[in-house]
PDB file of N, CA and C in Angstrom:
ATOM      1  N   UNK A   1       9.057  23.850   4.106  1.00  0.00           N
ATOM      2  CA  UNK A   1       8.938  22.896   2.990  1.00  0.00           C
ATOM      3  C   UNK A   1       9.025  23.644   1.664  1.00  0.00           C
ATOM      4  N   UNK A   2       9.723  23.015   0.966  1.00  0.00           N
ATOM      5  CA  UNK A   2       9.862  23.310  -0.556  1.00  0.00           C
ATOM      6  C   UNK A   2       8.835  23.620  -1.202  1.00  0.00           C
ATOM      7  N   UNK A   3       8.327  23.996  -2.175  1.00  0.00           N
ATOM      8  CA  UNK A   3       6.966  24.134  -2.824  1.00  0.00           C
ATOM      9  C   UNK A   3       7.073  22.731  -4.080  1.00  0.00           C
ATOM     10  N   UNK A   4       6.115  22.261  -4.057  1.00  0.00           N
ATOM     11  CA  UNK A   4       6.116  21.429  -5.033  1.00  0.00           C
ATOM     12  C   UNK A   4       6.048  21.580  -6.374  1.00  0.00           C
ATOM     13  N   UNK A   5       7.022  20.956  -7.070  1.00  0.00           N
ATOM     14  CA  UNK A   5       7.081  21.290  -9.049  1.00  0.00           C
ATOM     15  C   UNK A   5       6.060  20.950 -10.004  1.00  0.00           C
ATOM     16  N   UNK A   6       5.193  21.321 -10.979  1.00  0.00           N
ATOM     17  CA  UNK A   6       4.289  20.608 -11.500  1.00  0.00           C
ATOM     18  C   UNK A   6       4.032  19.425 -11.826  1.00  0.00           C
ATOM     19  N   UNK A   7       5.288  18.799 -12.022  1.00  0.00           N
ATOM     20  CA  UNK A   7       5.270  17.326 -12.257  1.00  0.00           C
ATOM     21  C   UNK A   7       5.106  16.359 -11.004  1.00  0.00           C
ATOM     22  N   UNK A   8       5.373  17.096 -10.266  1.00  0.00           N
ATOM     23  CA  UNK A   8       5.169  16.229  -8.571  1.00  0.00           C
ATOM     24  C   UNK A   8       3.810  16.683  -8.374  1.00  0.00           C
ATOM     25  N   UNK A   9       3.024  17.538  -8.593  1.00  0.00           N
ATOM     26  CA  UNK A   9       1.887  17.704  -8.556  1.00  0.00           C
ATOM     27  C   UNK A   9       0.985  16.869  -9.486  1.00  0.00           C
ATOM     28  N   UNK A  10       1.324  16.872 -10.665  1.00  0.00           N
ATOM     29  CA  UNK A  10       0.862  15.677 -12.108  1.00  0.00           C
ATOM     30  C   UNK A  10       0.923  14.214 -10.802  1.00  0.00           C
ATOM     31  N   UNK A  11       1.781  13.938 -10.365  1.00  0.00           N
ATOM     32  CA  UNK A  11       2.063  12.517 -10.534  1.00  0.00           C
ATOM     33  C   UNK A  11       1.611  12.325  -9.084  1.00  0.00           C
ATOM     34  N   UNK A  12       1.297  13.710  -7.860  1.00  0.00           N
ATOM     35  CA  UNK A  12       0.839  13.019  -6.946  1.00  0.00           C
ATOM     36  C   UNK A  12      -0.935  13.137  -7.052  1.00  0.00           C
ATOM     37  N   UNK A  13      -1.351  13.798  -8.086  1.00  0.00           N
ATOM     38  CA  UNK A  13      -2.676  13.795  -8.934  1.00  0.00           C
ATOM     39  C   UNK A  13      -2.851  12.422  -9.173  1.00  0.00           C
ATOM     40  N   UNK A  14      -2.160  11.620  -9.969  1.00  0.00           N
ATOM     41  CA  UNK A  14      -2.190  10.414 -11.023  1.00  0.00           C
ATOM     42  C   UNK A  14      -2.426   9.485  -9.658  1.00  0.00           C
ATOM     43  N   UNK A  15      -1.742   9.647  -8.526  1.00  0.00           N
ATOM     44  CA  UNK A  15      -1.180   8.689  -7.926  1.00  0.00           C
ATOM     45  C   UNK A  15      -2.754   8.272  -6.593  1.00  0.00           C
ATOM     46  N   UNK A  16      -2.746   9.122  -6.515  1.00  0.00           N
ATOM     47  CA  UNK A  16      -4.395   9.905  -5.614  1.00  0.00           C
ATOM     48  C   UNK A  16      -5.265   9.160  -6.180  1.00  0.00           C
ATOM     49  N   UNK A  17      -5.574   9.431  -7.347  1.00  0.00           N
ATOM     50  CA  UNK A  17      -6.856   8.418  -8.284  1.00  0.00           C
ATOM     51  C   UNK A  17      -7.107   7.373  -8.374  1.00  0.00           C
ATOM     52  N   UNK A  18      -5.503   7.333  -8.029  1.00  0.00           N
ATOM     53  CA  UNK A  18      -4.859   5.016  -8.304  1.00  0.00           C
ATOM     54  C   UNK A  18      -5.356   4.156  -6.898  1.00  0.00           C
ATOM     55  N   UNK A  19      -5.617   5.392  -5.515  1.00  0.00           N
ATOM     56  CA  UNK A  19      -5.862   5.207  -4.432  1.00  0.00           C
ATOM     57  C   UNK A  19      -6.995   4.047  -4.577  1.00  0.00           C
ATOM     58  N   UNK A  20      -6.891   2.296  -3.731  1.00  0.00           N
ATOM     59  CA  UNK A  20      -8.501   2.032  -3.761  1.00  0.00           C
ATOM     60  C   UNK A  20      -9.423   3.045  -2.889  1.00  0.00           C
ATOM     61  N   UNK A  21     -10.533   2.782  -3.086  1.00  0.00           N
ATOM     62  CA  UNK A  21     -12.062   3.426  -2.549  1.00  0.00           C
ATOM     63  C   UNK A  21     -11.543   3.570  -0.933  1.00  0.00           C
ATOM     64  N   UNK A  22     -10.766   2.883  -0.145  1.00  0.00           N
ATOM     65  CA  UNK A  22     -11.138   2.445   1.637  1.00  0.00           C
ATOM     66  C   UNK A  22      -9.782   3.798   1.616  1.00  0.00           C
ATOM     67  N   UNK A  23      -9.197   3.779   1.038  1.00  0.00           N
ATOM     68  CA  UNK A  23      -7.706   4.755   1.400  1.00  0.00           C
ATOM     69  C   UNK A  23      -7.907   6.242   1.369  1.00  0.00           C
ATOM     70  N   UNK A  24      -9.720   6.892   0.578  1.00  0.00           N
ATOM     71  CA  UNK A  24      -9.400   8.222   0.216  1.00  0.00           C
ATOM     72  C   UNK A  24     -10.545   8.805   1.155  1.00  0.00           C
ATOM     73  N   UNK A  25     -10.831   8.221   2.246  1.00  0.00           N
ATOM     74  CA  UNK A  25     -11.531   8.626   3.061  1.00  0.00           C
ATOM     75  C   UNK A  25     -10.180   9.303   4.374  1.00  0.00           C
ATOM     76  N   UNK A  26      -9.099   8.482   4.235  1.00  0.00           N
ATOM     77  CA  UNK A  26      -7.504   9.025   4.868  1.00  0.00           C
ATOM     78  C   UNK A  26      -7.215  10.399   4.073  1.00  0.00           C
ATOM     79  N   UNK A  27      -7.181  10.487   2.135  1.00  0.00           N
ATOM     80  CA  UNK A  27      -7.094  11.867   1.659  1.00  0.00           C
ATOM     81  C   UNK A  27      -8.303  12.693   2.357  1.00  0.00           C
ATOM     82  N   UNK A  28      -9.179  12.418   2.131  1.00  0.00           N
ATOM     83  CA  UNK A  28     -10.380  13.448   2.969  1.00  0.00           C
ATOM     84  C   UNK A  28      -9.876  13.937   3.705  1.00  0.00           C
ATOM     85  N   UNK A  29      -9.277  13.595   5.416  1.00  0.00           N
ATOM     86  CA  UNK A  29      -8.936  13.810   6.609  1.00  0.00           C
ATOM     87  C   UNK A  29      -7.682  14.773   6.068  1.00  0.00           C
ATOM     88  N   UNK A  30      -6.969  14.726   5.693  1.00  0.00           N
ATOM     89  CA  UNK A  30      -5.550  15.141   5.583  1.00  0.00           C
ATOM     90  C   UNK A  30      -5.469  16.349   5.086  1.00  0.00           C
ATOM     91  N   UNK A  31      -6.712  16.262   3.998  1.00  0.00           N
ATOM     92  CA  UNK A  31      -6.956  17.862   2.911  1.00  0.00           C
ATOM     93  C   UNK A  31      -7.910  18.722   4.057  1.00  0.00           C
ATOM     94  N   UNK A  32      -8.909  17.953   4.621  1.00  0.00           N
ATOM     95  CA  UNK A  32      -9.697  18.794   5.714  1.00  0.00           C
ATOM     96  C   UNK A  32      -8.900  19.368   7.140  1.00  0.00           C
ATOM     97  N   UNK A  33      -7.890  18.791   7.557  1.00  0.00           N
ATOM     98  CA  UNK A  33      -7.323  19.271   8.438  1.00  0.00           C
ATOM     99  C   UNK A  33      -6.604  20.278   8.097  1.00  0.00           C
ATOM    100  N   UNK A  34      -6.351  20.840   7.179  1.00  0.00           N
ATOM    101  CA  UNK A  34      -5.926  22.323   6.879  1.00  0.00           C
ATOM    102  C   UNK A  34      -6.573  23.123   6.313  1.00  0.00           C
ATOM    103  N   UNK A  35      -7.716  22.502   5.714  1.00  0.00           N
ATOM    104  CA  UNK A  35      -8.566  23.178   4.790  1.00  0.00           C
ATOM    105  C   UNK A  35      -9.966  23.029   4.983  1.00  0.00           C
ATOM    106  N   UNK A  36     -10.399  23.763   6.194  1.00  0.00           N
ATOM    107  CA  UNK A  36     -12.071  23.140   6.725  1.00  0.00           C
ATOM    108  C   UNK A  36     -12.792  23.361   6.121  1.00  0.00           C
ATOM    109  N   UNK A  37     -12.835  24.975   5.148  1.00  0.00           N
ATOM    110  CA  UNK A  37     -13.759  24.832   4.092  1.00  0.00           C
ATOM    111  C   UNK A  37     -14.141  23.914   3.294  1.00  0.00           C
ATOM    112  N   UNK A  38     -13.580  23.370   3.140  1.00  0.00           N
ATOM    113  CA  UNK A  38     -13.541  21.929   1.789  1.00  0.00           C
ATOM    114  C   UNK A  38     -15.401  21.849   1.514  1.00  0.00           C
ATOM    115  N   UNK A  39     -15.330  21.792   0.479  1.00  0.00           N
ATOM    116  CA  UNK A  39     -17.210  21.179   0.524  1.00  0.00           C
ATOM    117  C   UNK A  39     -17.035  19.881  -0.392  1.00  0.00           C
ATOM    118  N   UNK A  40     -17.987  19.181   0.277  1.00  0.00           N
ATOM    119  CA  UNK A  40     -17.804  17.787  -0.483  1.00  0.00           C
ATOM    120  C   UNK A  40     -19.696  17.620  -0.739  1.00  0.00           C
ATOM    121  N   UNK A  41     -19.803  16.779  -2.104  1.00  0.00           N
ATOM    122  CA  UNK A  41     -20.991  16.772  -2.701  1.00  0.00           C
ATOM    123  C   UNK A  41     -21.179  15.445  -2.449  1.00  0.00           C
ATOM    124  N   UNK A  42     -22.058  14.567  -1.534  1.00  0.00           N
ATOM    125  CA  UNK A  42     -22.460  13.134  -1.928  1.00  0.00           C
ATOM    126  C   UNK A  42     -20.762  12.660  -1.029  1.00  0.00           C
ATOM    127  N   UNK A  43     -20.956  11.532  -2.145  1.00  0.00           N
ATOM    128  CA  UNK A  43     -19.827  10.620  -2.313  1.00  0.00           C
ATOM    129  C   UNK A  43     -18.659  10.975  -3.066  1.00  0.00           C
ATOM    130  N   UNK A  44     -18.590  12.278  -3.671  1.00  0.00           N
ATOM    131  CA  UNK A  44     -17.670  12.896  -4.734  1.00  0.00           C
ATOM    132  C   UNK A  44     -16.835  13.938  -4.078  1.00  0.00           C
ATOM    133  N   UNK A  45     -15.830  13.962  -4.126  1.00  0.00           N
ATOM    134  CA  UNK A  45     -15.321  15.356  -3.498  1.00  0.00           C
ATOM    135  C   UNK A  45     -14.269  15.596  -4.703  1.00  0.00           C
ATOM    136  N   UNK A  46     -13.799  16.790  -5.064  1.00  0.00           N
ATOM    137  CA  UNK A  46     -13.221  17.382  -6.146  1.00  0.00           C
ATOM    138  C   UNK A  46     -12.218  18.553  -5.870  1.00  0.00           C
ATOM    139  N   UNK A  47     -10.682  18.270  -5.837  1.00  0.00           N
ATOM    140  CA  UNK A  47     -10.010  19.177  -5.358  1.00  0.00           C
ATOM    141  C   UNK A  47      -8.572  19.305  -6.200  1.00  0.00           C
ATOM    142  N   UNK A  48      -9.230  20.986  -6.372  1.00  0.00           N
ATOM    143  CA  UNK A  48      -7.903  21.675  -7.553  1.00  0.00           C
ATOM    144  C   UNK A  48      -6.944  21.543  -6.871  1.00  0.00           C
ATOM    145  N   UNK A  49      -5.937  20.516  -7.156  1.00  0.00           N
ATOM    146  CA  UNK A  49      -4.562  20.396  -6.227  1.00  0.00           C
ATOM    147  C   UNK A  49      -3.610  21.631  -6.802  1.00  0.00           C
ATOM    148  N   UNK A  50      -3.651  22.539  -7.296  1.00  0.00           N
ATOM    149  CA  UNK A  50      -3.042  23.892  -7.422  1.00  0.00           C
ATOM    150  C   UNK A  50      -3.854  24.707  -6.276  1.00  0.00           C
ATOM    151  N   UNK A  51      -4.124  24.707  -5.742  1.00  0.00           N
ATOM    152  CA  UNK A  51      -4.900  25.659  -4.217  1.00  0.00           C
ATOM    153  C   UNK A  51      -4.878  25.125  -3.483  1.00  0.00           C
ATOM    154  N   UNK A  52      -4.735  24.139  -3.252  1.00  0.00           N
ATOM    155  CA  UNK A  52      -4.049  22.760  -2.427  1.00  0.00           C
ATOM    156  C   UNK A  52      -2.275  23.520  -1.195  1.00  0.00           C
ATOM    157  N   UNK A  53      -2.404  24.025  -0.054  1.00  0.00           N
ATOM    158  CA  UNK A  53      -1.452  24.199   0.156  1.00  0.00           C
ATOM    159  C   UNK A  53      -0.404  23.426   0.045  1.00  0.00           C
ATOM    160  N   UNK A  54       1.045  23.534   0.317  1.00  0.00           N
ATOM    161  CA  UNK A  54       2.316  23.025   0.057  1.00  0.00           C
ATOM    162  C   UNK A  54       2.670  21.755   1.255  1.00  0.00           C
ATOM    163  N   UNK A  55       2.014  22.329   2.542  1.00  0.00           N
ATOM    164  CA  UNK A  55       2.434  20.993   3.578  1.00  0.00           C
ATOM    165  C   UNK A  55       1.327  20.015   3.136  1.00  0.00           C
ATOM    166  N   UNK A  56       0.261  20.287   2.589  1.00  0.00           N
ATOM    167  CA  UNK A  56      -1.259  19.612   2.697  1.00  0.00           C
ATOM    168  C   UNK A  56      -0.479  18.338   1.625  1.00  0.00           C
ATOM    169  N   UNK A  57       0.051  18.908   1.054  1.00  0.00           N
ATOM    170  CA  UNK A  57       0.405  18.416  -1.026  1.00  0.00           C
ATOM    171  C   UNK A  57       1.610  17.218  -0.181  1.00  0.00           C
ATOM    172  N   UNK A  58       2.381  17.944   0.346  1.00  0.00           N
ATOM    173  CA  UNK A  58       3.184  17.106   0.663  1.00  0.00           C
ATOM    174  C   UNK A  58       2.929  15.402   1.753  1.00  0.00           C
ATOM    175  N   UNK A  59       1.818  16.085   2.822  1.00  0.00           N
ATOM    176  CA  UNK A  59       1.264  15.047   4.129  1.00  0.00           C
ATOM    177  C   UNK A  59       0.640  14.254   2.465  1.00  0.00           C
ATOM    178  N   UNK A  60       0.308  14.303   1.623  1.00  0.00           N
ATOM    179  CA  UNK A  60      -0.469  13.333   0.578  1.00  0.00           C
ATOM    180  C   UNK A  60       0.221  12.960   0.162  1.00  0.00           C
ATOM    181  N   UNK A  61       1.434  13.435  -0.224  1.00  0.00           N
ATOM    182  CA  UNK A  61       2.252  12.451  -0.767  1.00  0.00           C
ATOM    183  C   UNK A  61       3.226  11.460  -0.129  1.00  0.00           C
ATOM    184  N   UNK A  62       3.696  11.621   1.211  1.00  0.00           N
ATOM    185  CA  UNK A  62       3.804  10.773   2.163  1.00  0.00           C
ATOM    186  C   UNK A  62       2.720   9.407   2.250  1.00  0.00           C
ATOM    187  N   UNK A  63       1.523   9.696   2.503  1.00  0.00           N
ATOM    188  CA  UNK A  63       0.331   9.335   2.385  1.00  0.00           C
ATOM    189  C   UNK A  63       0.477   7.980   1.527  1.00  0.00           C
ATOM    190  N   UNK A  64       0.462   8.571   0.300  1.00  0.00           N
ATOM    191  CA  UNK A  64       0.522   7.640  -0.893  1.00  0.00           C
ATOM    192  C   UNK A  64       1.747   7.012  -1.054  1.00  0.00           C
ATOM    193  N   UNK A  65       3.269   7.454  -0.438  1.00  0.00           N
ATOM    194  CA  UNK A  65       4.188   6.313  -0.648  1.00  0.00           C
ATOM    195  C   UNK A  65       4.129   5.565   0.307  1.00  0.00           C
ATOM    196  N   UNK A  66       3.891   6.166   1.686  1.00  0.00           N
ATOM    197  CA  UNK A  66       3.643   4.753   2.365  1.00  0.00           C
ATOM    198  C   UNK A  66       2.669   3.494   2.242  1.00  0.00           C
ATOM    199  N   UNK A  67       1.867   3.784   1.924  1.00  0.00           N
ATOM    200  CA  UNK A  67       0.570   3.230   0.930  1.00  0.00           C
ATOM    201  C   UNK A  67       1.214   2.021   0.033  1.00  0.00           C
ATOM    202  N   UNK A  68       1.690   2.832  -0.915  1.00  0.00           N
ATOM    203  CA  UNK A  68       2.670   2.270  -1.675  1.00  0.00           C
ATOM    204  C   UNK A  68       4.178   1.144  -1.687  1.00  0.00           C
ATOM    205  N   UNK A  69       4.628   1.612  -0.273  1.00  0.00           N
ATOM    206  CA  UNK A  69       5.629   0.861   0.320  1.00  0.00           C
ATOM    207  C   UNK A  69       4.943  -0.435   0.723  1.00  0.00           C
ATOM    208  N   UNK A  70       3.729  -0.329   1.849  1.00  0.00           N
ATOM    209  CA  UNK A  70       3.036  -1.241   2.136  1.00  0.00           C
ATOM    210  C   UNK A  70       2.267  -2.191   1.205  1.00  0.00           C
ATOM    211  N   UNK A  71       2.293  -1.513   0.317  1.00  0.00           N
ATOM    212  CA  UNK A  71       1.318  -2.451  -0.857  1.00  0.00           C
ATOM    213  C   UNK A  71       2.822  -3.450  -1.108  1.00  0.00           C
ATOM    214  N   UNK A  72       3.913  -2.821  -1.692  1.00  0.00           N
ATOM    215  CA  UNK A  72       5.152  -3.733  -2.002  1.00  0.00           C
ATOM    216  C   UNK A  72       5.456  -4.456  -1.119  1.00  0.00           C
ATOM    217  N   UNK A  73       5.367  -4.075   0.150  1.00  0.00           N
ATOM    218  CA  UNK A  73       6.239  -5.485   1.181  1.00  0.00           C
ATOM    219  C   UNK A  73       4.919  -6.185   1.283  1.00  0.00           C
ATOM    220  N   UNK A  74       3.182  -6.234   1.398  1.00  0.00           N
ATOM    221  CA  UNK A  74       2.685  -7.337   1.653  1.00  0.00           C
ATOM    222  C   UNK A  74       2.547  -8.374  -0.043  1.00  0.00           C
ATOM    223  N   UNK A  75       3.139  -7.574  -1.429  1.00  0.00           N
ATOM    224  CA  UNK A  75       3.078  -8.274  -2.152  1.00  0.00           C
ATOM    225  C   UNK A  75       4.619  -9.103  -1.897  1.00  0.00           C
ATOM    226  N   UNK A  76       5.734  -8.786  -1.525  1.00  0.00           N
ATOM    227  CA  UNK A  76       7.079  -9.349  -1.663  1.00  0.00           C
ATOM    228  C   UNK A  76       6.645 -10.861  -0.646  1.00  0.00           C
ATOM    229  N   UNK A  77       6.228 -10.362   0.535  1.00  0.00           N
ATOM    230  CA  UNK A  77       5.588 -11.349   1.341  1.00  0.00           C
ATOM    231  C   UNK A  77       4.840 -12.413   0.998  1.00  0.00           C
ATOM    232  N   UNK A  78       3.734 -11.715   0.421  1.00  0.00           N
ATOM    233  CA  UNK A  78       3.057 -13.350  -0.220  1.00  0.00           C
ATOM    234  C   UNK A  78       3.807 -13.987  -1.733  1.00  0.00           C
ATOM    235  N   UNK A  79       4.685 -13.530  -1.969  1.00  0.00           N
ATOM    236  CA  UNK A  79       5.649 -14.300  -3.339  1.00  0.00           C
ATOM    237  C   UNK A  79       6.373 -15.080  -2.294  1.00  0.00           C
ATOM    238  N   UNK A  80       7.046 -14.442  -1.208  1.00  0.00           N
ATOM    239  CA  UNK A  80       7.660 -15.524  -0.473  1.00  0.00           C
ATOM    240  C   UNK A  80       6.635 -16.696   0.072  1.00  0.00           C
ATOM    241  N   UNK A  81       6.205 -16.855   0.690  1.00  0.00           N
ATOM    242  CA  UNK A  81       4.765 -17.328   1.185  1.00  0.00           C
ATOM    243  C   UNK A  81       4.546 -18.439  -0.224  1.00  0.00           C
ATOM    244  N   UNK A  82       4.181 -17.664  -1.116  1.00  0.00           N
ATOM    245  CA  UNK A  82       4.060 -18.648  -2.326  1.00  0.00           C
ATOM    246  C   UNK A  82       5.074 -19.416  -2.910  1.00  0.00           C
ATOM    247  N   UNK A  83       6.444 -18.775  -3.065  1.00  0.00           N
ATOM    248  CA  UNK A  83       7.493 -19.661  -3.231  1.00  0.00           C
ATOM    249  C   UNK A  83       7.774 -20.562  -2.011  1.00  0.00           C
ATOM    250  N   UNK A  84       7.475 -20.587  -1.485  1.00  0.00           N
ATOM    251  CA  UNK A  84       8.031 -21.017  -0.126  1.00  0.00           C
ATOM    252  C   UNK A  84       7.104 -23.125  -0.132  1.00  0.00           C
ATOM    253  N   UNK A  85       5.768 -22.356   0.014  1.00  0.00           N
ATOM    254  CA  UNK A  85       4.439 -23.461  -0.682  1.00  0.00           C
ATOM    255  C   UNK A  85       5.113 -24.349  -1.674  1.00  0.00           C
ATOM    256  N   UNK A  86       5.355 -23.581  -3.012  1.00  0.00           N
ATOM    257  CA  UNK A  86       5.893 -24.493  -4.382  1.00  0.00           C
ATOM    258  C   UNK A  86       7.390 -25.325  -3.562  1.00  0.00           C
ATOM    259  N   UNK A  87       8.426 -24.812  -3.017  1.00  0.00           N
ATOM    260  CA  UNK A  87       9.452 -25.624  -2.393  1.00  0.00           C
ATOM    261  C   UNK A  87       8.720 -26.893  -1.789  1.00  0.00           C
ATOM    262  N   UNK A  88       8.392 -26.514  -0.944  1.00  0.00           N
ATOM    263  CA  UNK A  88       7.835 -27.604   0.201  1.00  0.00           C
ATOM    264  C   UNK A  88       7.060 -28.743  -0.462  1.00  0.00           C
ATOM    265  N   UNK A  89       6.440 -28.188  -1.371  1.00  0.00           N
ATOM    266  CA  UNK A  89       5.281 -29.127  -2.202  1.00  0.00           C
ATOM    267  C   UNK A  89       6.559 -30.246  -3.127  1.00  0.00           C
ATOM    268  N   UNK A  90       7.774 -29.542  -3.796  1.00  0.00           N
ATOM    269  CA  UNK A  90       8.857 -30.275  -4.122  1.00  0.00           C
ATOM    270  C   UNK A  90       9.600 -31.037  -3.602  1.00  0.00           C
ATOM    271  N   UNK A  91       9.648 -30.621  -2.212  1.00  0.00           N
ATOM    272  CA  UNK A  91      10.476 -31.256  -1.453  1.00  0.00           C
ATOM    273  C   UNK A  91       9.985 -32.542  -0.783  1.00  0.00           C
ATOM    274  N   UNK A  92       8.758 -33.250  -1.168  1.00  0.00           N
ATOM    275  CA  UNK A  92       8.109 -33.873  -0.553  1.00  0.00           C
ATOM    276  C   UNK A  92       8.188 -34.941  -1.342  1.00  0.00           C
ATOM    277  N   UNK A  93       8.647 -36.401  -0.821  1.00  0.00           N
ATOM    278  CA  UNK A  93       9.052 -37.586  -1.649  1.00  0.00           C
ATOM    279  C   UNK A  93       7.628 -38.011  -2.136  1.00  0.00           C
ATOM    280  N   UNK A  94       7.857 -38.228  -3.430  1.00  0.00           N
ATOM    281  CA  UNK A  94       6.576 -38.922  -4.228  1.00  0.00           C
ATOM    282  C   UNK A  94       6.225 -40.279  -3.367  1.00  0.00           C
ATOM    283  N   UNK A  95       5.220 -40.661  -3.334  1.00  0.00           N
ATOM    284  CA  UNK A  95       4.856 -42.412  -2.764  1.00  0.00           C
ATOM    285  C   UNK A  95       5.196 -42.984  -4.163  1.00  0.00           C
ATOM    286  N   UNK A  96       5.999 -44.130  -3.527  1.00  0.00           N
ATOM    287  CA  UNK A  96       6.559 -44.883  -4.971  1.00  0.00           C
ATOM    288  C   UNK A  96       5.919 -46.501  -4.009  1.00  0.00           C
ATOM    289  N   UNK A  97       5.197 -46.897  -5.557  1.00  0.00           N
ATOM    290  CA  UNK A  97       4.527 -48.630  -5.115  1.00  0.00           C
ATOM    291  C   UNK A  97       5.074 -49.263  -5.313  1.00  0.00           C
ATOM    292  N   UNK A  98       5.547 -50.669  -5.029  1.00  0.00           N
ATOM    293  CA  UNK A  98       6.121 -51.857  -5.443  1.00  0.00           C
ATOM    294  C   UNK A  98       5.137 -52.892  -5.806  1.00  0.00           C
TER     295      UNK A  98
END
């Protein structure tokens, strides 16, 4: 594997943070499986992603686009889902009284 450029490091930093709360218990696992030392304080864990090896950097950033992919297809899904609702709701003849 390639070594990663600072800006891919910036942005898989940025991207890590953006993680909700249930997803970075998956970063935990991923940074600890290469890196058993890891010490984690509490509920806080804190990691210089420059000492961060190169496959570790990379399994996270996989991590986070699939994350990411999945976040886009269950939002594309419920727009369909929702457009789909607004059709049907149109398509439905008004009751007309005489």
């Amino acid at each position: 594997k390639r070594e990663m450029i600072y800006d891919e490091k910036q942005k898989l930093s940025t991207n890590l943070q953006s993680l909700p709360s249930e997803k970075l218990e998956n970063v935990v696992q991923i940074i600890r499986k290469r890196n058993p030392s890891l010490c984690q304080n509490e509920d806080e864990i804190e990691v210089d992603i420059d000492s961060v090896d190169t496959e570790t950097l990379w399994e996270l950033d996989r991590f986070v686009t699939n994350f990411k992919k999945s976040l886009s297809k269950n939002k594309r899904k419920a727009e369909l889902v929702n457009q789909g609702k607004g059709e049907a709701a149109q398509s439905v003849p008004e009751k007309v009284s005489y």
